[in-house]
C-alpha atoms as a PDB file:
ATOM      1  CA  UNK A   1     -37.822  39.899  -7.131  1.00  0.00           C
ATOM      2  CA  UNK A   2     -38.370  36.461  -5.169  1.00  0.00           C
ATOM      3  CA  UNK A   3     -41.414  36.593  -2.269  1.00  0.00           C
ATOM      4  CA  UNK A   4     -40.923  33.754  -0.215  1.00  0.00           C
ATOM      5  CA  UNK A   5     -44.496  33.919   1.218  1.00  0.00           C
ATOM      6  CA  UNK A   6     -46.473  30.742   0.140  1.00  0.00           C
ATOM      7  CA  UNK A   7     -49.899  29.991   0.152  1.00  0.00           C
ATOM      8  CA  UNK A   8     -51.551  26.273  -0.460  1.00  0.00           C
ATOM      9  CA  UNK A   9     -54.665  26.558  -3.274  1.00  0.00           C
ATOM     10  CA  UNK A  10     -56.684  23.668  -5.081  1.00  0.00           C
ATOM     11  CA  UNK A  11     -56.797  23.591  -8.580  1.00  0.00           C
ATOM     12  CA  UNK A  12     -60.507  23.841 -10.290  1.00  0.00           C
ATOM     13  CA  UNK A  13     -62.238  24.231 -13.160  1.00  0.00           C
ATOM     14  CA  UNK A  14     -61.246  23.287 -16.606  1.00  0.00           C
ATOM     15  CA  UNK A  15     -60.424  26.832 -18.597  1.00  0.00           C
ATOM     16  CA  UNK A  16     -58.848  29.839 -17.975  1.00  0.00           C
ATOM     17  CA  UNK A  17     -62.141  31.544 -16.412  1.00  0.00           C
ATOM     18  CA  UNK A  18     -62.694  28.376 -14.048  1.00  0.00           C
ATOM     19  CA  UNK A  19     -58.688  27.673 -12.650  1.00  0.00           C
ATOM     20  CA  UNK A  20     -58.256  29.215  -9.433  1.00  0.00           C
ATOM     21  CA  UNK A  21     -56.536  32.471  -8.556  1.00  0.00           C
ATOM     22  CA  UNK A  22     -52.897  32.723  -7.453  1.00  0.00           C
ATOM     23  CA  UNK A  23     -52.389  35.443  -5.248  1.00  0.00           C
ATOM     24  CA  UNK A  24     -50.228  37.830  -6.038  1.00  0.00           C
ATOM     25  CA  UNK A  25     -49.027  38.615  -2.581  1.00  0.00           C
ATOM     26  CA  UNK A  26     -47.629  34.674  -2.180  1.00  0.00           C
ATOM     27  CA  UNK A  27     -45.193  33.590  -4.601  1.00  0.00           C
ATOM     28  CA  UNK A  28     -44.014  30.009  -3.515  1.00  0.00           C
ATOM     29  CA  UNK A  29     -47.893  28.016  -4.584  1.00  0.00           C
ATOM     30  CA  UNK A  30     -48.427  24.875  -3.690  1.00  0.00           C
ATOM     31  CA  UNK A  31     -51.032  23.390  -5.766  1.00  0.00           C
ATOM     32  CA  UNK A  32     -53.533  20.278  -4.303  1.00  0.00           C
ATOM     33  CA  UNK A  33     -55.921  18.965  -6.553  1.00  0.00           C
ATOM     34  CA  UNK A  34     -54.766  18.467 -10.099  1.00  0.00           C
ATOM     35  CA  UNK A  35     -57.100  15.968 -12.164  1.00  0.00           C
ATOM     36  CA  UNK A  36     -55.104  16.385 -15.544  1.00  0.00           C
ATOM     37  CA  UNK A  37     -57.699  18.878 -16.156  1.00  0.00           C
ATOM     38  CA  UNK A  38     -57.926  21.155 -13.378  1.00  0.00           C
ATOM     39  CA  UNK A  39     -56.037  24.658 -12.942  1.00  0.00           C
ATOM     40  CA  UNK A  40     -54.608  27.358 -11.768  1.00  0.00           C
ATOM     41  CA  UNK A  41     -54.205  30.799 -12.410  1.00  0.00           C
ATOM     42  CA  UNK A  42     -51.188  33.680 -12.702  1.00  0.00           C
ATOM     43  CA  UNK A  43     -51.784  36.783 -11.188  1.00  0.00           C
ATOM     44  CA  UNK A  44     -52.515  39.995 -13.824  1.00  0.00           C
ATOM     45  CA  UNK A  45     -48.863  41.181 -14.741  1.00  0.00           C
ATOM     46  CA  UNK A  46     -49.910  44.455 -13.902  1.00  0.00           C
ATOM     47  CA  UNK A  47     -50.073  43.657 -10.162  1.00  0.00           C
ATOM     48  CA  UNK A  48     -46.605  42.366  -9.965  1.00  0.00           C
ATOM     49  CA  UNK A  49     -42.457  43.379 -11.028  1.00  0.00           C
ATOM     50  CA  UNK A  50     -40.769  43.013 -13.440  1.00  0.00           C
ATOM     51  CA  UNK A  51     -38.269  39.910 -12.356  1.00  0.00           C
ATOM     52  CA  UNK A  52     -41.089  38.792  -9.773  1.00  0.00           C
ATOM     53  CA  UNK A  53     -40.625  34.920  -9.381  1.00  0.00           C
ATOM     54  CA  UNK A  54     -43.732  32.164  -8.916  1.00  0.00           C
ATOM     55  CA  UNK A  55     -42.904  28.891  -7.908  1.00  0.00           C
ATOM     56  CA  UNK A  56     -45.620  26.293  -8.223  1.00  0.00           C
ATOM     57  CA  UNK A  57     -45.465  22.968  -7.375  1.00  0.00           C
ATOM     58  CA  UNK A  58     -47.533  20.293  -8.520  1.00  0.00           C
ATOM     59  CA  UNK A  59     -48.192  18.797  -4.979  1.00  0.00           C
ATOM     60  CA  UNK A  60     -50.083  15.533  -7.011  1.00  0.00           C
ATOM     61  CA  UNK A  61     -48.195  12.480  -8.015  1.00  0.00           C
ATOM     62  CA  UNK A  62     -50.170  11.017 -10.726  1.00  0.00           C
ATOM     63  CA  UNK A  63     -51.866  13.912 -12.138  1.00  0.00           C
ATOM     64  CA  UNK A  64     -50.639  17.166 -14.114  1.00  0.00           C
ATOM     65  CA  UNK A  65     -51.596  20.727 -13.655  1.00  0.00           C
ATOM     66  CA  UNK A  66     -52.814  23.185 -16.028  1.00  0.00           C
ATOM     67  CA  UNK A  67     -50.941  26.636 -15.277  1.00  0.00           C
ATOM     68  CA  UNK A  68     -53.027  29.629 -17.006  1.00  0.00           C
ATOM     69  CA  UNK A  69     -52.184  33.258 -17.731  1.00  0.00           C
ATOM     70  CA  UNK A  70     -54.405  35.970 -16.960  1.00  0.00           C
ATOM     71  CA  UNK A  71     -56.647  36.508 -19.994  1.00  0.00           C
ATOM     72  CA  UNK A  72     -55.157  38.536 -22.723  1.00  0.00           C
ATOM     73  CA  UNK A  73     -51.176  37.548 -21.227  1.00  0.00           C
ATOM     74  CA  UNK A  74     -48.988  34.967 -22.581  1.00  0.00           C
ATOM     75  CA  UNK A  75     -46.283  32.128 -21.357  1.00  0.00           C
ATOM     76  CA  UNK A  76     -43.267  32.224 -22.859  1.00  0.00           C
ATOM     77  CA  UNK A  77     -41.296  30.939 -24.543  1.00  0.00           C
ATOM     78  CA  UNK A  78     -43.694  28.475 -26.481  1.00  0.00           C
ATOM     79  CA  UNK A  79     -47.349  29.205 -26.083  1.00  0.00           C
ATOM     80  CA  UNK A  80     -49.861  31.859 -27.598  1.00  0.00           C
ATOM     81  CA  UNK A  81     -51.897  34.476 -25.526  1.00  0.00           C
ATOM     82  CA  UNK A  82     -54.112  32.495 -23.182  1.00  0.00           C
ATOM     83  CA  UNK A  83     -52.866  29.180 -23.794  1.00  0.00           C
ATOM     84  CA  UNK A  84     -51.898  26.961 -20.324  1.00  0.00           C
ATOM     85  CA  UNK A  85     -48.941  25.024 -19.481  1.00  0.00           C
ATOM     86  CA  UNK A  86     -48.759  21.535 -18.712  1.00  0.00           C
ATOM     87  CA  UNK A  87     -46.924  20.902 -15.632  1.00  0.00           C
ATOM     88  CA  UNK A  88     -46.098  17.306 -14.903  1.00  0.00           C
ATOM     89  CA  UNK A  89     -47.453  15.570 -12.213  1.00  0.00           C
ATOM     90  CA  UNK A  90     -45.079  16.613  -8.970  1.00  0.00           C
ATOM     91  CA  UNK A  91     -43.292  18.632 -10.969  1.00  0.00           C
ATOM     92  CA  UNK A  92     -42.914  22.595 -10.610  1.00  0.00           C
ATOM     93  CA  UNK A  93     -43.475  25.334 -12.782  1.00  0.00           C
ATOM     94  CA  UNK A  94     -41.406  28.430 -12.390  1.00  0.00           C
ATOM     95  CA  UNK A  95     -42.842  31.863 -14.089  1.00  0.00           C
ATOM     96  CA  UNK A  96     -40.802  34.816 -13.857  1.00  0.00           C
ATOM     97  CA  UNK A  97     -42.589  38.976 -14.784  1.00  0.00           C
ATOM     98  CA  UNK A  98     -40.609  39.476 -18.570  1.00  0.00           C
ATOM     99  CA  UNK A  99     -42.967  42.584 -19.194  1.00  0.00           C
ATOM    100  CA  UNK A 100     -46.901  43.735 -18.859  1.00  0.00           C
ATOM    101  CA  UNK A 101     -48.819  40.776 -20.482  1.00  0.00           C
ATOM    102  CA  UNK A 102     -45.396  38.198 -20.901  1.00  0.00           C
ATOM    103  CA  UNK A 103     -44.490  35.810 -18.294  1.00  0.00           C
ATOM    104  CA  UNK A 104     -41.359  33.946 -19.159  1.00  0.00           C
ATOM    105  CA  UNK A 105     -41.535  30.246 -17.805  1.00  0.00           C
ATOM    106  CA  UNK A 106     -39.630  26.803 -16.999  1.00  0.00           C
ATOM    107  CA  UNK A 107     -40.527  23.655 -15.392  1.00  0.00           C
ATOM    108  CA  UNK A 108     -38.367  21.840 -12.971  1.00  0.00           C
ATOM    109  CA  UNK A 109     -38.441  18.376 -12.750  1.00  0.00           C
ATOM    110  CA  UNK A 110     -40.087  15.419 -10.498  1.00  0.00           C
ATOM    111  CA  UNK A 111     -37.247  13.494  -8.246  1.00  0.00           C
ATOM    112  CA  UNK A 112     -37.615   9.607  -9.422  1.00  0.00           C
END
Protein backbone atom coordinates (compact mmCIF):
# COMPACT_ATOMS: atom_id res chain seq x y z
CA UNK A 1 0.00 0.00 0.00
CA UNK A 2 1.87 3.23 -1.43
CA UNK A 3 0.10 6.88 -0.31
CA UNK A 4 1.46 9.32 -2.48
CA UNK A 5 0.42 12.24 -0.19
CA UNK A 6 3.60 14.05 1.13
CA UNK A 7 4.09 16.32 3.76
CA UNK A 8 7.50 18.51 4.45
CA UNK A 9 8.61 18.18 8.49
CA UNK A 10 11.93 19.37 10.29
CA UNK A 11 13.83 17.05 12.10
CA UNK A 12 14.36 17.83 16.08
CA UNK A 13 15.46 16.63 19.04
CA UNK A 14 18.12 14.12 19.67
CA UNK A 15 16.18 10.67 20.92
CA UNK A 16 13.37 8.85 20.10
CA UNK A 17 10.96 10.99 22.50
CA UNK A 18 12.39 14.38 20.95
CA UNK A 19 12.42 13.43 16.76
CA UNK A 20 9.43 14.71 15.22
CA UNK A 21 6.28 12.87 14.22
CA UNK A 22 5.64 11.48 10.73
CA UNK A 23 2.19 11.49 9.94
CA UNK A 24 0.67 8.64 9.18
CA UNK A 25 -1.77 10.01 6.68
CA UNK A 26 1.43 11.30 4.28
CA UNK A 27 3.72 8.75 3.18
CA UNK A 28 6.25 10.47 0.71
CA UNK A 29 8.34 12.81 3.92
CA UNK A 30 10.52 15.16 3.09
CA UNK A 31 12.76 15.86 5.88
CA UNK A 32 14.53 19.69 6.40
CA UNK A 33 16.73 20.07 9.14
CA UNK A 34 19.06 17.19 9.81
CA UNK A 35 22.17 18.21 12.10
CA UNK A 36 23.68 14.56 12.23
CA UNK A 37 21.77 14.45 15.34
CA UNK A 38 18.37 15.47 14.76
CA UNK A 39 15.24 13.12 13.91
CA UNK A 40 12.39 11.90 12.86
CA UNK A 41 9.82 9.66 13.76
CA UNK A 42 7.65 6.46 12.17
CA UNK A 43 4.20 6.43 12.74
CA UNK A 44 2.82 3.55 15.50
CA UNK A 45 2.45 0.33 13.24
CA UNK A 46 -0.82 0.00 14.56
CA UNK A 47 -2.11 3.05 12.63
CA UNK A 48 -0.98 1.83 9.32
CA UNK A 49 -1.10 -1.69 6.69
CA UNK A 50 0.54 -4.14 6.39
CA UNK A 51 2.72 -3.37 2.96
CA UNK A 52 2.19 0.50 3.72
CA UNK A 53 5.30 2.28 2.11
CA UNK A 54 7.26 5.60 3.72
CA UNK A 55 9.55 7.32 1.67
CA UNK A 56 11.81 9.81 3.39
CA UNK A 57 14.20 11.82 1.96
CA UNK A 58 16.99 13.40 3.53
CA UNK A 59 16.37 16.91 1.92
CA UNK A 60 20.13 18.04 3.63
CA UNK A 61 23.33 17.68 1.75
CA UNK A 62 25.92 17.58 4.34
CA UNK A 63 24.13 16.23 7.21
CA UNK A 64 22.45 12.70 8.04
CA UNK A 65 19.14 11.93 9.55
CA UNK A 66 18.25 9.85 12.38
CA UNK A 67 15.00 7.75 11.37
CA UNK A 68 13.28 6.35 14.75
CA UNK A 69 10.61 3.73 15.37
CA UNK A 70 7.81 4.27 17.55
CA UNK A 71 8.85 3.18 21.04
CA UNK A 72 8.62 -0.47 21.70
CA UNK A 73 8.84 -1.21 17.40
CA UNK A 74 11.84 -2.20 15.58
CA UNK A 75 13.72 -1.57 11.98
CA UNK A 76 14.56 -4.34 10.25
CA UNK A 77 16.62 -6.03 9.12
CA UNK A 78 19.63 -4.90 11.41
CA UNK A 79 18.65 -2.92 14.43
CA UNK A 80 17.08 -3.77 17.96
CA UNK A 81 13.68 -2.39 19.31
CA UNK A 82 14.04 1.38 19.46
CA UNK A 83 17.23 1.77 17.85
CA UNK A 84 17.34 4.64 14.75
CA UNK A 85 18.66 4.45 11.37
CA UNK A 86 21.23 6.47 9.91
CA UNK A 87 20.23 7.86 6.70
CA UNK A 88 22.94 9.54 4.71
CA UNK A 89 22.94 12.95 4.04
CA UNK A 90 20.45 13.40 0.74
CA UNK A 91 19.86 10.09 0.79
CA UNK A 92 16.32 8.32 1.35
CA UNK A 93 15.11 5.89 3.61
CA UNK A 94 12.36 3.59 2.53
CA UNK A 95 10.28 1.65 5.47
CA UNK A 96 7.73 -0.67 4.45
CA UNK A 97 4.60 -2.21 7.49
CA UNK A 98 6.25 -6.17 7.85
CA UNK A 99 3.84 -6.69 10.94
CA UNK A 100 2.52 -4.78 14.33
CA UNK A 101 5.81 -3.49 15.94
CA UNK A 102 8.36 -4.52 12.63
CA UNK A 103 9.06 -2.13 9.96
CA UNK A 104 11.23 -3.64 7.30
CA UNK A 105 13.66 -0.91 5.80
CA UNK A 106 16.24 0.15 2.91
CA UNK A 107 18.03 3.20 2.02
CA UNK A 108 18.39 4.49 -1.45
CA UNK A 109 21.22 6.26 -2.41
CA UNK A 110 22.48 10.09 -2.95
CA UNK A 111 23.05 10.93 -6.92
CA UNK A 112 26.96 12.10 -7.07
Amino acid sequence: RYITRTQTITAAGTNQDTATSISAASAIVFANGADNTKGVKLPLTTLVEIGTTITILNGVALATLEVYPTESEVLLPMLSANSPATVPAGATIVCIKFTDSRWICYFGGAIS
